[in-house]
C-alpha atoms as a PDB file:
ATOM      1  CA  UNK A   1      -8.172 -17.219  17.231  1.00  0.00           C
ATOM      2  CA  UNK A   2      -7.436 -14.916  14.695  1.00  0.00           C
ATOM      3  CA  UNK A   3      -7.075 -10.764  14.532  1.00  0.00           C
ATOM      4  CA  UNK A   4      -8.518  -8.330  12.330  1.00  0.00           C
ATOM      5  CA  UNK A   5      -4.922  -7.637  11.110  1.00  0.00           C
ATOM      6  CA  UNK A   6      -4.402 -11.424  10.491  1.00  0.00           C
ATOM      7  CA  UNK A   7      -7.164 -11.969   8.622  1.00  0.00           C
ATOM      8  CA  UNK A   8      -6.624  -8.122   6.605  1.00  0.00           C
ATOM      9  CA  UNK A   9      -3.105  -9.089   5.576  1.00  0.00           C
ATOM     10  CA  UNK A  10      -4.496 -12.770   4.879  1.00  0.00           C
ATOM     11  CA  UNK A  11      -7.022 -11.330   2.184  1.00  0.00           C
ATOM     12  CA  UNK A  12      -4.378  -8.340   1.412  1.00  0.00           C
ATOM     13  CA  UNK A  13      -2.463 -11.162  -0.588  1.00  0.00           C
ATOM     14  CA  UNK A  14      -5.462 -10.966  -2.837  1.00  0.00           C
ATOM     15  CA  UNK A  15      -4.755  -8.674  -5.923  1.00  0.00           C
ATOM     16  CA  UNK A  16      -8.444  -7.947  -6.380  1.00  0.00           C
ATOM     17  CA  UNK A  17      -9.393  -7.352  -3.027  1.00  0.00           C
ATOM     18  CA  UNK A  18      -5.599  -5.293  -2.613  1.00  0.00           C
ATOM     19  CA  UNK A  19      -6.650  -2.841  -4.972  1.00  0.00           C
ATOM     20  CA  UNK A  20     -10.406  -2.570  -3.907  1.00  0.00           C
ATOM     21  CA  UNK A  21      -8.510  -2.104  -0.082  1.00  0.00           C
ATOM     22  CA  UNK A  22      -6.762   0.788  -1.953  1.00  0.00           C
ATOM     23  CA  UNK A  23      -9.440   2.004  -4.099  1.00  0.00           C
ATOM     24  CA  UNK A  24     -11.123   2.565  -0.757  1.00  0.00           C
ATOM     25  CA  UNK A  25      -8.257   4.794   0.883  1.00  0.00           C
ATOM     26  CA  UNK A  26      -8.047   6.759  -2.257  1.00  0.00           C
ATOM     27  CA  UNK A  27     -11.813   8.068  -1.320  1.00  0.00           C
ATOM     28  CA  UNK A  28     -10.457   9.829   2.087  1.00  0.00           C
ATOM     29  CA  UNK A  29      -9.648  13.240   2.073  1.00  0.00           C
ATOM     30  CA  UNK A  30      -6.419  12.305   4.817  1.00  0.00           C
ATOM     31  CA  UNK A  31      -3.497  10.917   2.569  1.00  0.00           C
ATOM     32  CA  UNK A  32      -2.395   9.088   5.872  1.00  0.00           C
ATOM     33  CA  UNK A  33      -5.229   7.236   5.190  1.00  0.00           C
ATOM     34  CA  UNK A  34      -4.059   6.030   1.684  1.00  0.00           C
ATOM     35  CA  UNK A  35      -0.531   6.064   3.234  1.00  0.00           C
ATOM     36  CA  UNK A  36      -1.588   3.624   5.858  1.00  0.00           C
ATOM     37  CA  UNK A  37      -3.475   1.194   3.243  1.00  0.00           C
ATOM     38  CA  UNK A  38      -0.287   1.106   0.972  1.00  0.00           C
ATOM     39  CA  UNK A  39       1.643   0.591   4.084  1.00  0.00           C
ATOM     40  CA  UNK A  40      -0.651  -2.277   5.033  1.00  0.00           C
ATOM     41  CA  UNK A  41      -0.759  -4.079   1.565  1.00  0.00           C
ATOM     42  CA  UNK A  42       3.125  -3.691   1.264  1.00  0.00           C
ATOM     43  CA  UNK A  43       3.555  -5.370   4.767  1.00  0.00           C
ATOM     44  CA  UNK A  44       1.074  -8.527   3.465  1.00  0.00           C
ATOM     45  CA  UNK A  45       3.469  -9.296   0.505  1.00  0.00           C
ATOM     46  CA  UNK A  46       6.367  -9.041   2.988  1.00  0.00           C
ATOM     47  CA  UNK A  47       8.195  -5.787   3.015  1.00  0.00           C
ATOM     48  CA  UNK A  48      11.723  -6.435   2.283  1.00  0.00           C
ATOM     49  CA  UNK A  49      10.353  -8.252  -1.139  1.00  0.00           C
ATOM     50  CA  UNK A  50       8.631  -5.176  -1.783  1.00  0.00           C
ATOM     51  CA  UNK A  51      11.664  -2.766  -0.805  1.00  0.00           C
ATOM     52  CA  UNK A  52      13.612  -4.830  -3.131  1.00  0.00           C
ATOM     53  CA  UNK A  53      11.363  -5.218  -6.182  1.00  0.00           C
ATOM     54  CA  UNK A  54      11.169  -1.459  -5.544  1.00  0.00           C
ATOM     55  CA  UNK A  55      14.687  -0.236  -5.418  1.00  0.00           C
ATOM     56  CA  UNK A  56      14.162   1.001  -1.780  1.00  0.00           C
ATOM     57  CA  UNK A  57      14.839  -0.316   1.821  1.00  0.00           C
ATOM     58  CA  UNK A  58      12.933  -1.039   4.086  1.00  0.00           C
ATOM     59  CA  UNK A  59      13.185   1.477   6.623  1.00  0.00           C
ATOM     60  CA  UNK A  60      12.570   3.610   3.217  1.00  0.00           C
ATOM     61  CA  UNK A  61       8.974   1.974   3.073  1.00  0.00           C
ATOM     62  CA  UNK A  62       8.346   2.188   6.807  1.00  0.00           C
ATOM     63  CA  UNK A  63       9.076   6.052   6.787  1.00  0.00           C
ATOM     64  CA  UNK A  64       7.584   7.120   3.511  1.00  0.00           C
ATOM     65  CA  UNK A  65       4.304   5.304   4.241  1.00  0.00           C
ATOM     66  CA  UNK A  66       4.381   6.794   8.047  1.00  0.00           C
ATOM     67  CA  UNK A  67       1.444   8.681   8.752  1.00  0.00           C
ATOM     68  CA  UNK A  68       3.454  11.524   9.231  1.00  0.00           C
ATOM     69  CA  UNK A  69       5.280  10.391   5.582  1.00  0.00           C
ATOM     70  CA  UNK A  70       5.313  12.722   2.567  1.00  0.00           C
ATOM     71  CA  UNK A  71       6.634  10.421  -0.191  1.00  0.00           C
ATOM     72  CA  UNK A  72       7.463  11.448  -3.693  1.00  0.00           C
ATOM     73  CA  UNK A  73       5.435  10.047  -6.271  1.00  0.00           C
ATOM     74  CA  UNK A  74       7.964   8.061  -8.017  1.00  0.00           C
ATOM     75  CA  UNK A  75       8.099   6.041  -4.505  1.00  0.00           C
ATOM     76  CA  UNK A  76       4.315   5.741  -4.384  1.00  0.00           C
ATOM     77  CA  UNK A  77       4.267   4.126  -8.141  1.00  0.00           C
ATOM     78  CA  UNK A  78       7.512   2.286  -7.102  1.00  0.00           C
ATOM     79  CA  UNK A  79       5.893   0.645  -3.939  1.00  0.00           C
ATOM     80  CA  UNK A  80       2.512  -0.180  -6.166  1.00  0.00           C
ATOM     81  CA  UNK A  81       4.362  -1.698  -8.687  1.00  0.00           C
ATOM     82  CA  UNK A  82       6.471  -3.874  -6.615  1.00  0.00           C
ATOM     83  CA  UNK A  83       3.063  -5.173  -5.375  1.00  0.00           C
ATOM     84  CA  UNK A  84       1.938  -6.033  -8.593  1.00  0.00           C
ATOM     85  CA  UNK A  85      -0.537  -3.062  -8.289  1.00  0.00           C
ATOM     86  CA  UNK A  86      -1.215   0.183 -10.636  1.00  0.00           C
ATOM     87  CA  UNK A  87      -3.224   3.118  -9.991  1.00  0.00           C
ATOM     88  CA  UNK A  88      -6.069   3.934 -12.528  1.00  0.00           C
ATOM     89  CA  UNK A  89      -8.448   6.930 -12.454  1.00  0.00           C
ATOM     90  CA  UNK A  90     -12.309   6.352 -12.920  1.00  0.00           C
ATOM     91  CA  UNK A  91     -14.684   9.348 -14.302  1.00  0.00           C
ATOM     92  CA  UNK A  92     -16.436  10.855 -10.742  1.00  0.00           C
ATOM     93  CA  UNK A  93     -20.050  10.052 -11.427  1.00  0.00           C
END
């Protein structure tokens, strides 16, 4: 049998449904929300490729993407990037 969080970072591999995941987040008004996500979608691609491909550590990842995590937003892009992810903007309609 398989868990929600199984089958999340199964279809987190997804690019498309990655950034949808993350498009989602974005719409909370928490940032621990979008935190979270990022956290979740780094952890799917396995997190010490994505520390790498990021110039960071690990335990860099796990902290700034903490709920309690205030990253800079150099590590943010950094951590997208190394997902093969980028953030867009969309006109509020």
């Amino acid at each position: 049998m398989t868990t929600h969080d199984d089958w999340l970072f199964t279809q987190l591999q997804d690019a498309d449904f990655a950034a949808d995941y993350l498009t989602a987040a974005a719409e909370d008004p928490e940032p621990a929300v979008y935190l979270t996500a990022l956290h979740m979608v780094a952890q799917s691609r396995g997190l010490g490729a994505v520390a790498t491909a990021a110039g960071l550590t690990p335990s860099t990842i796990e902290q700034a993407l903490s709920p309690n995590g205030n990253p800079p937003w150099a590590t943010v892009t950094n951590i997208l990037r190394a997902t093969g992810l980028k953030l867009t903007v969309n006109a509020s309609h």
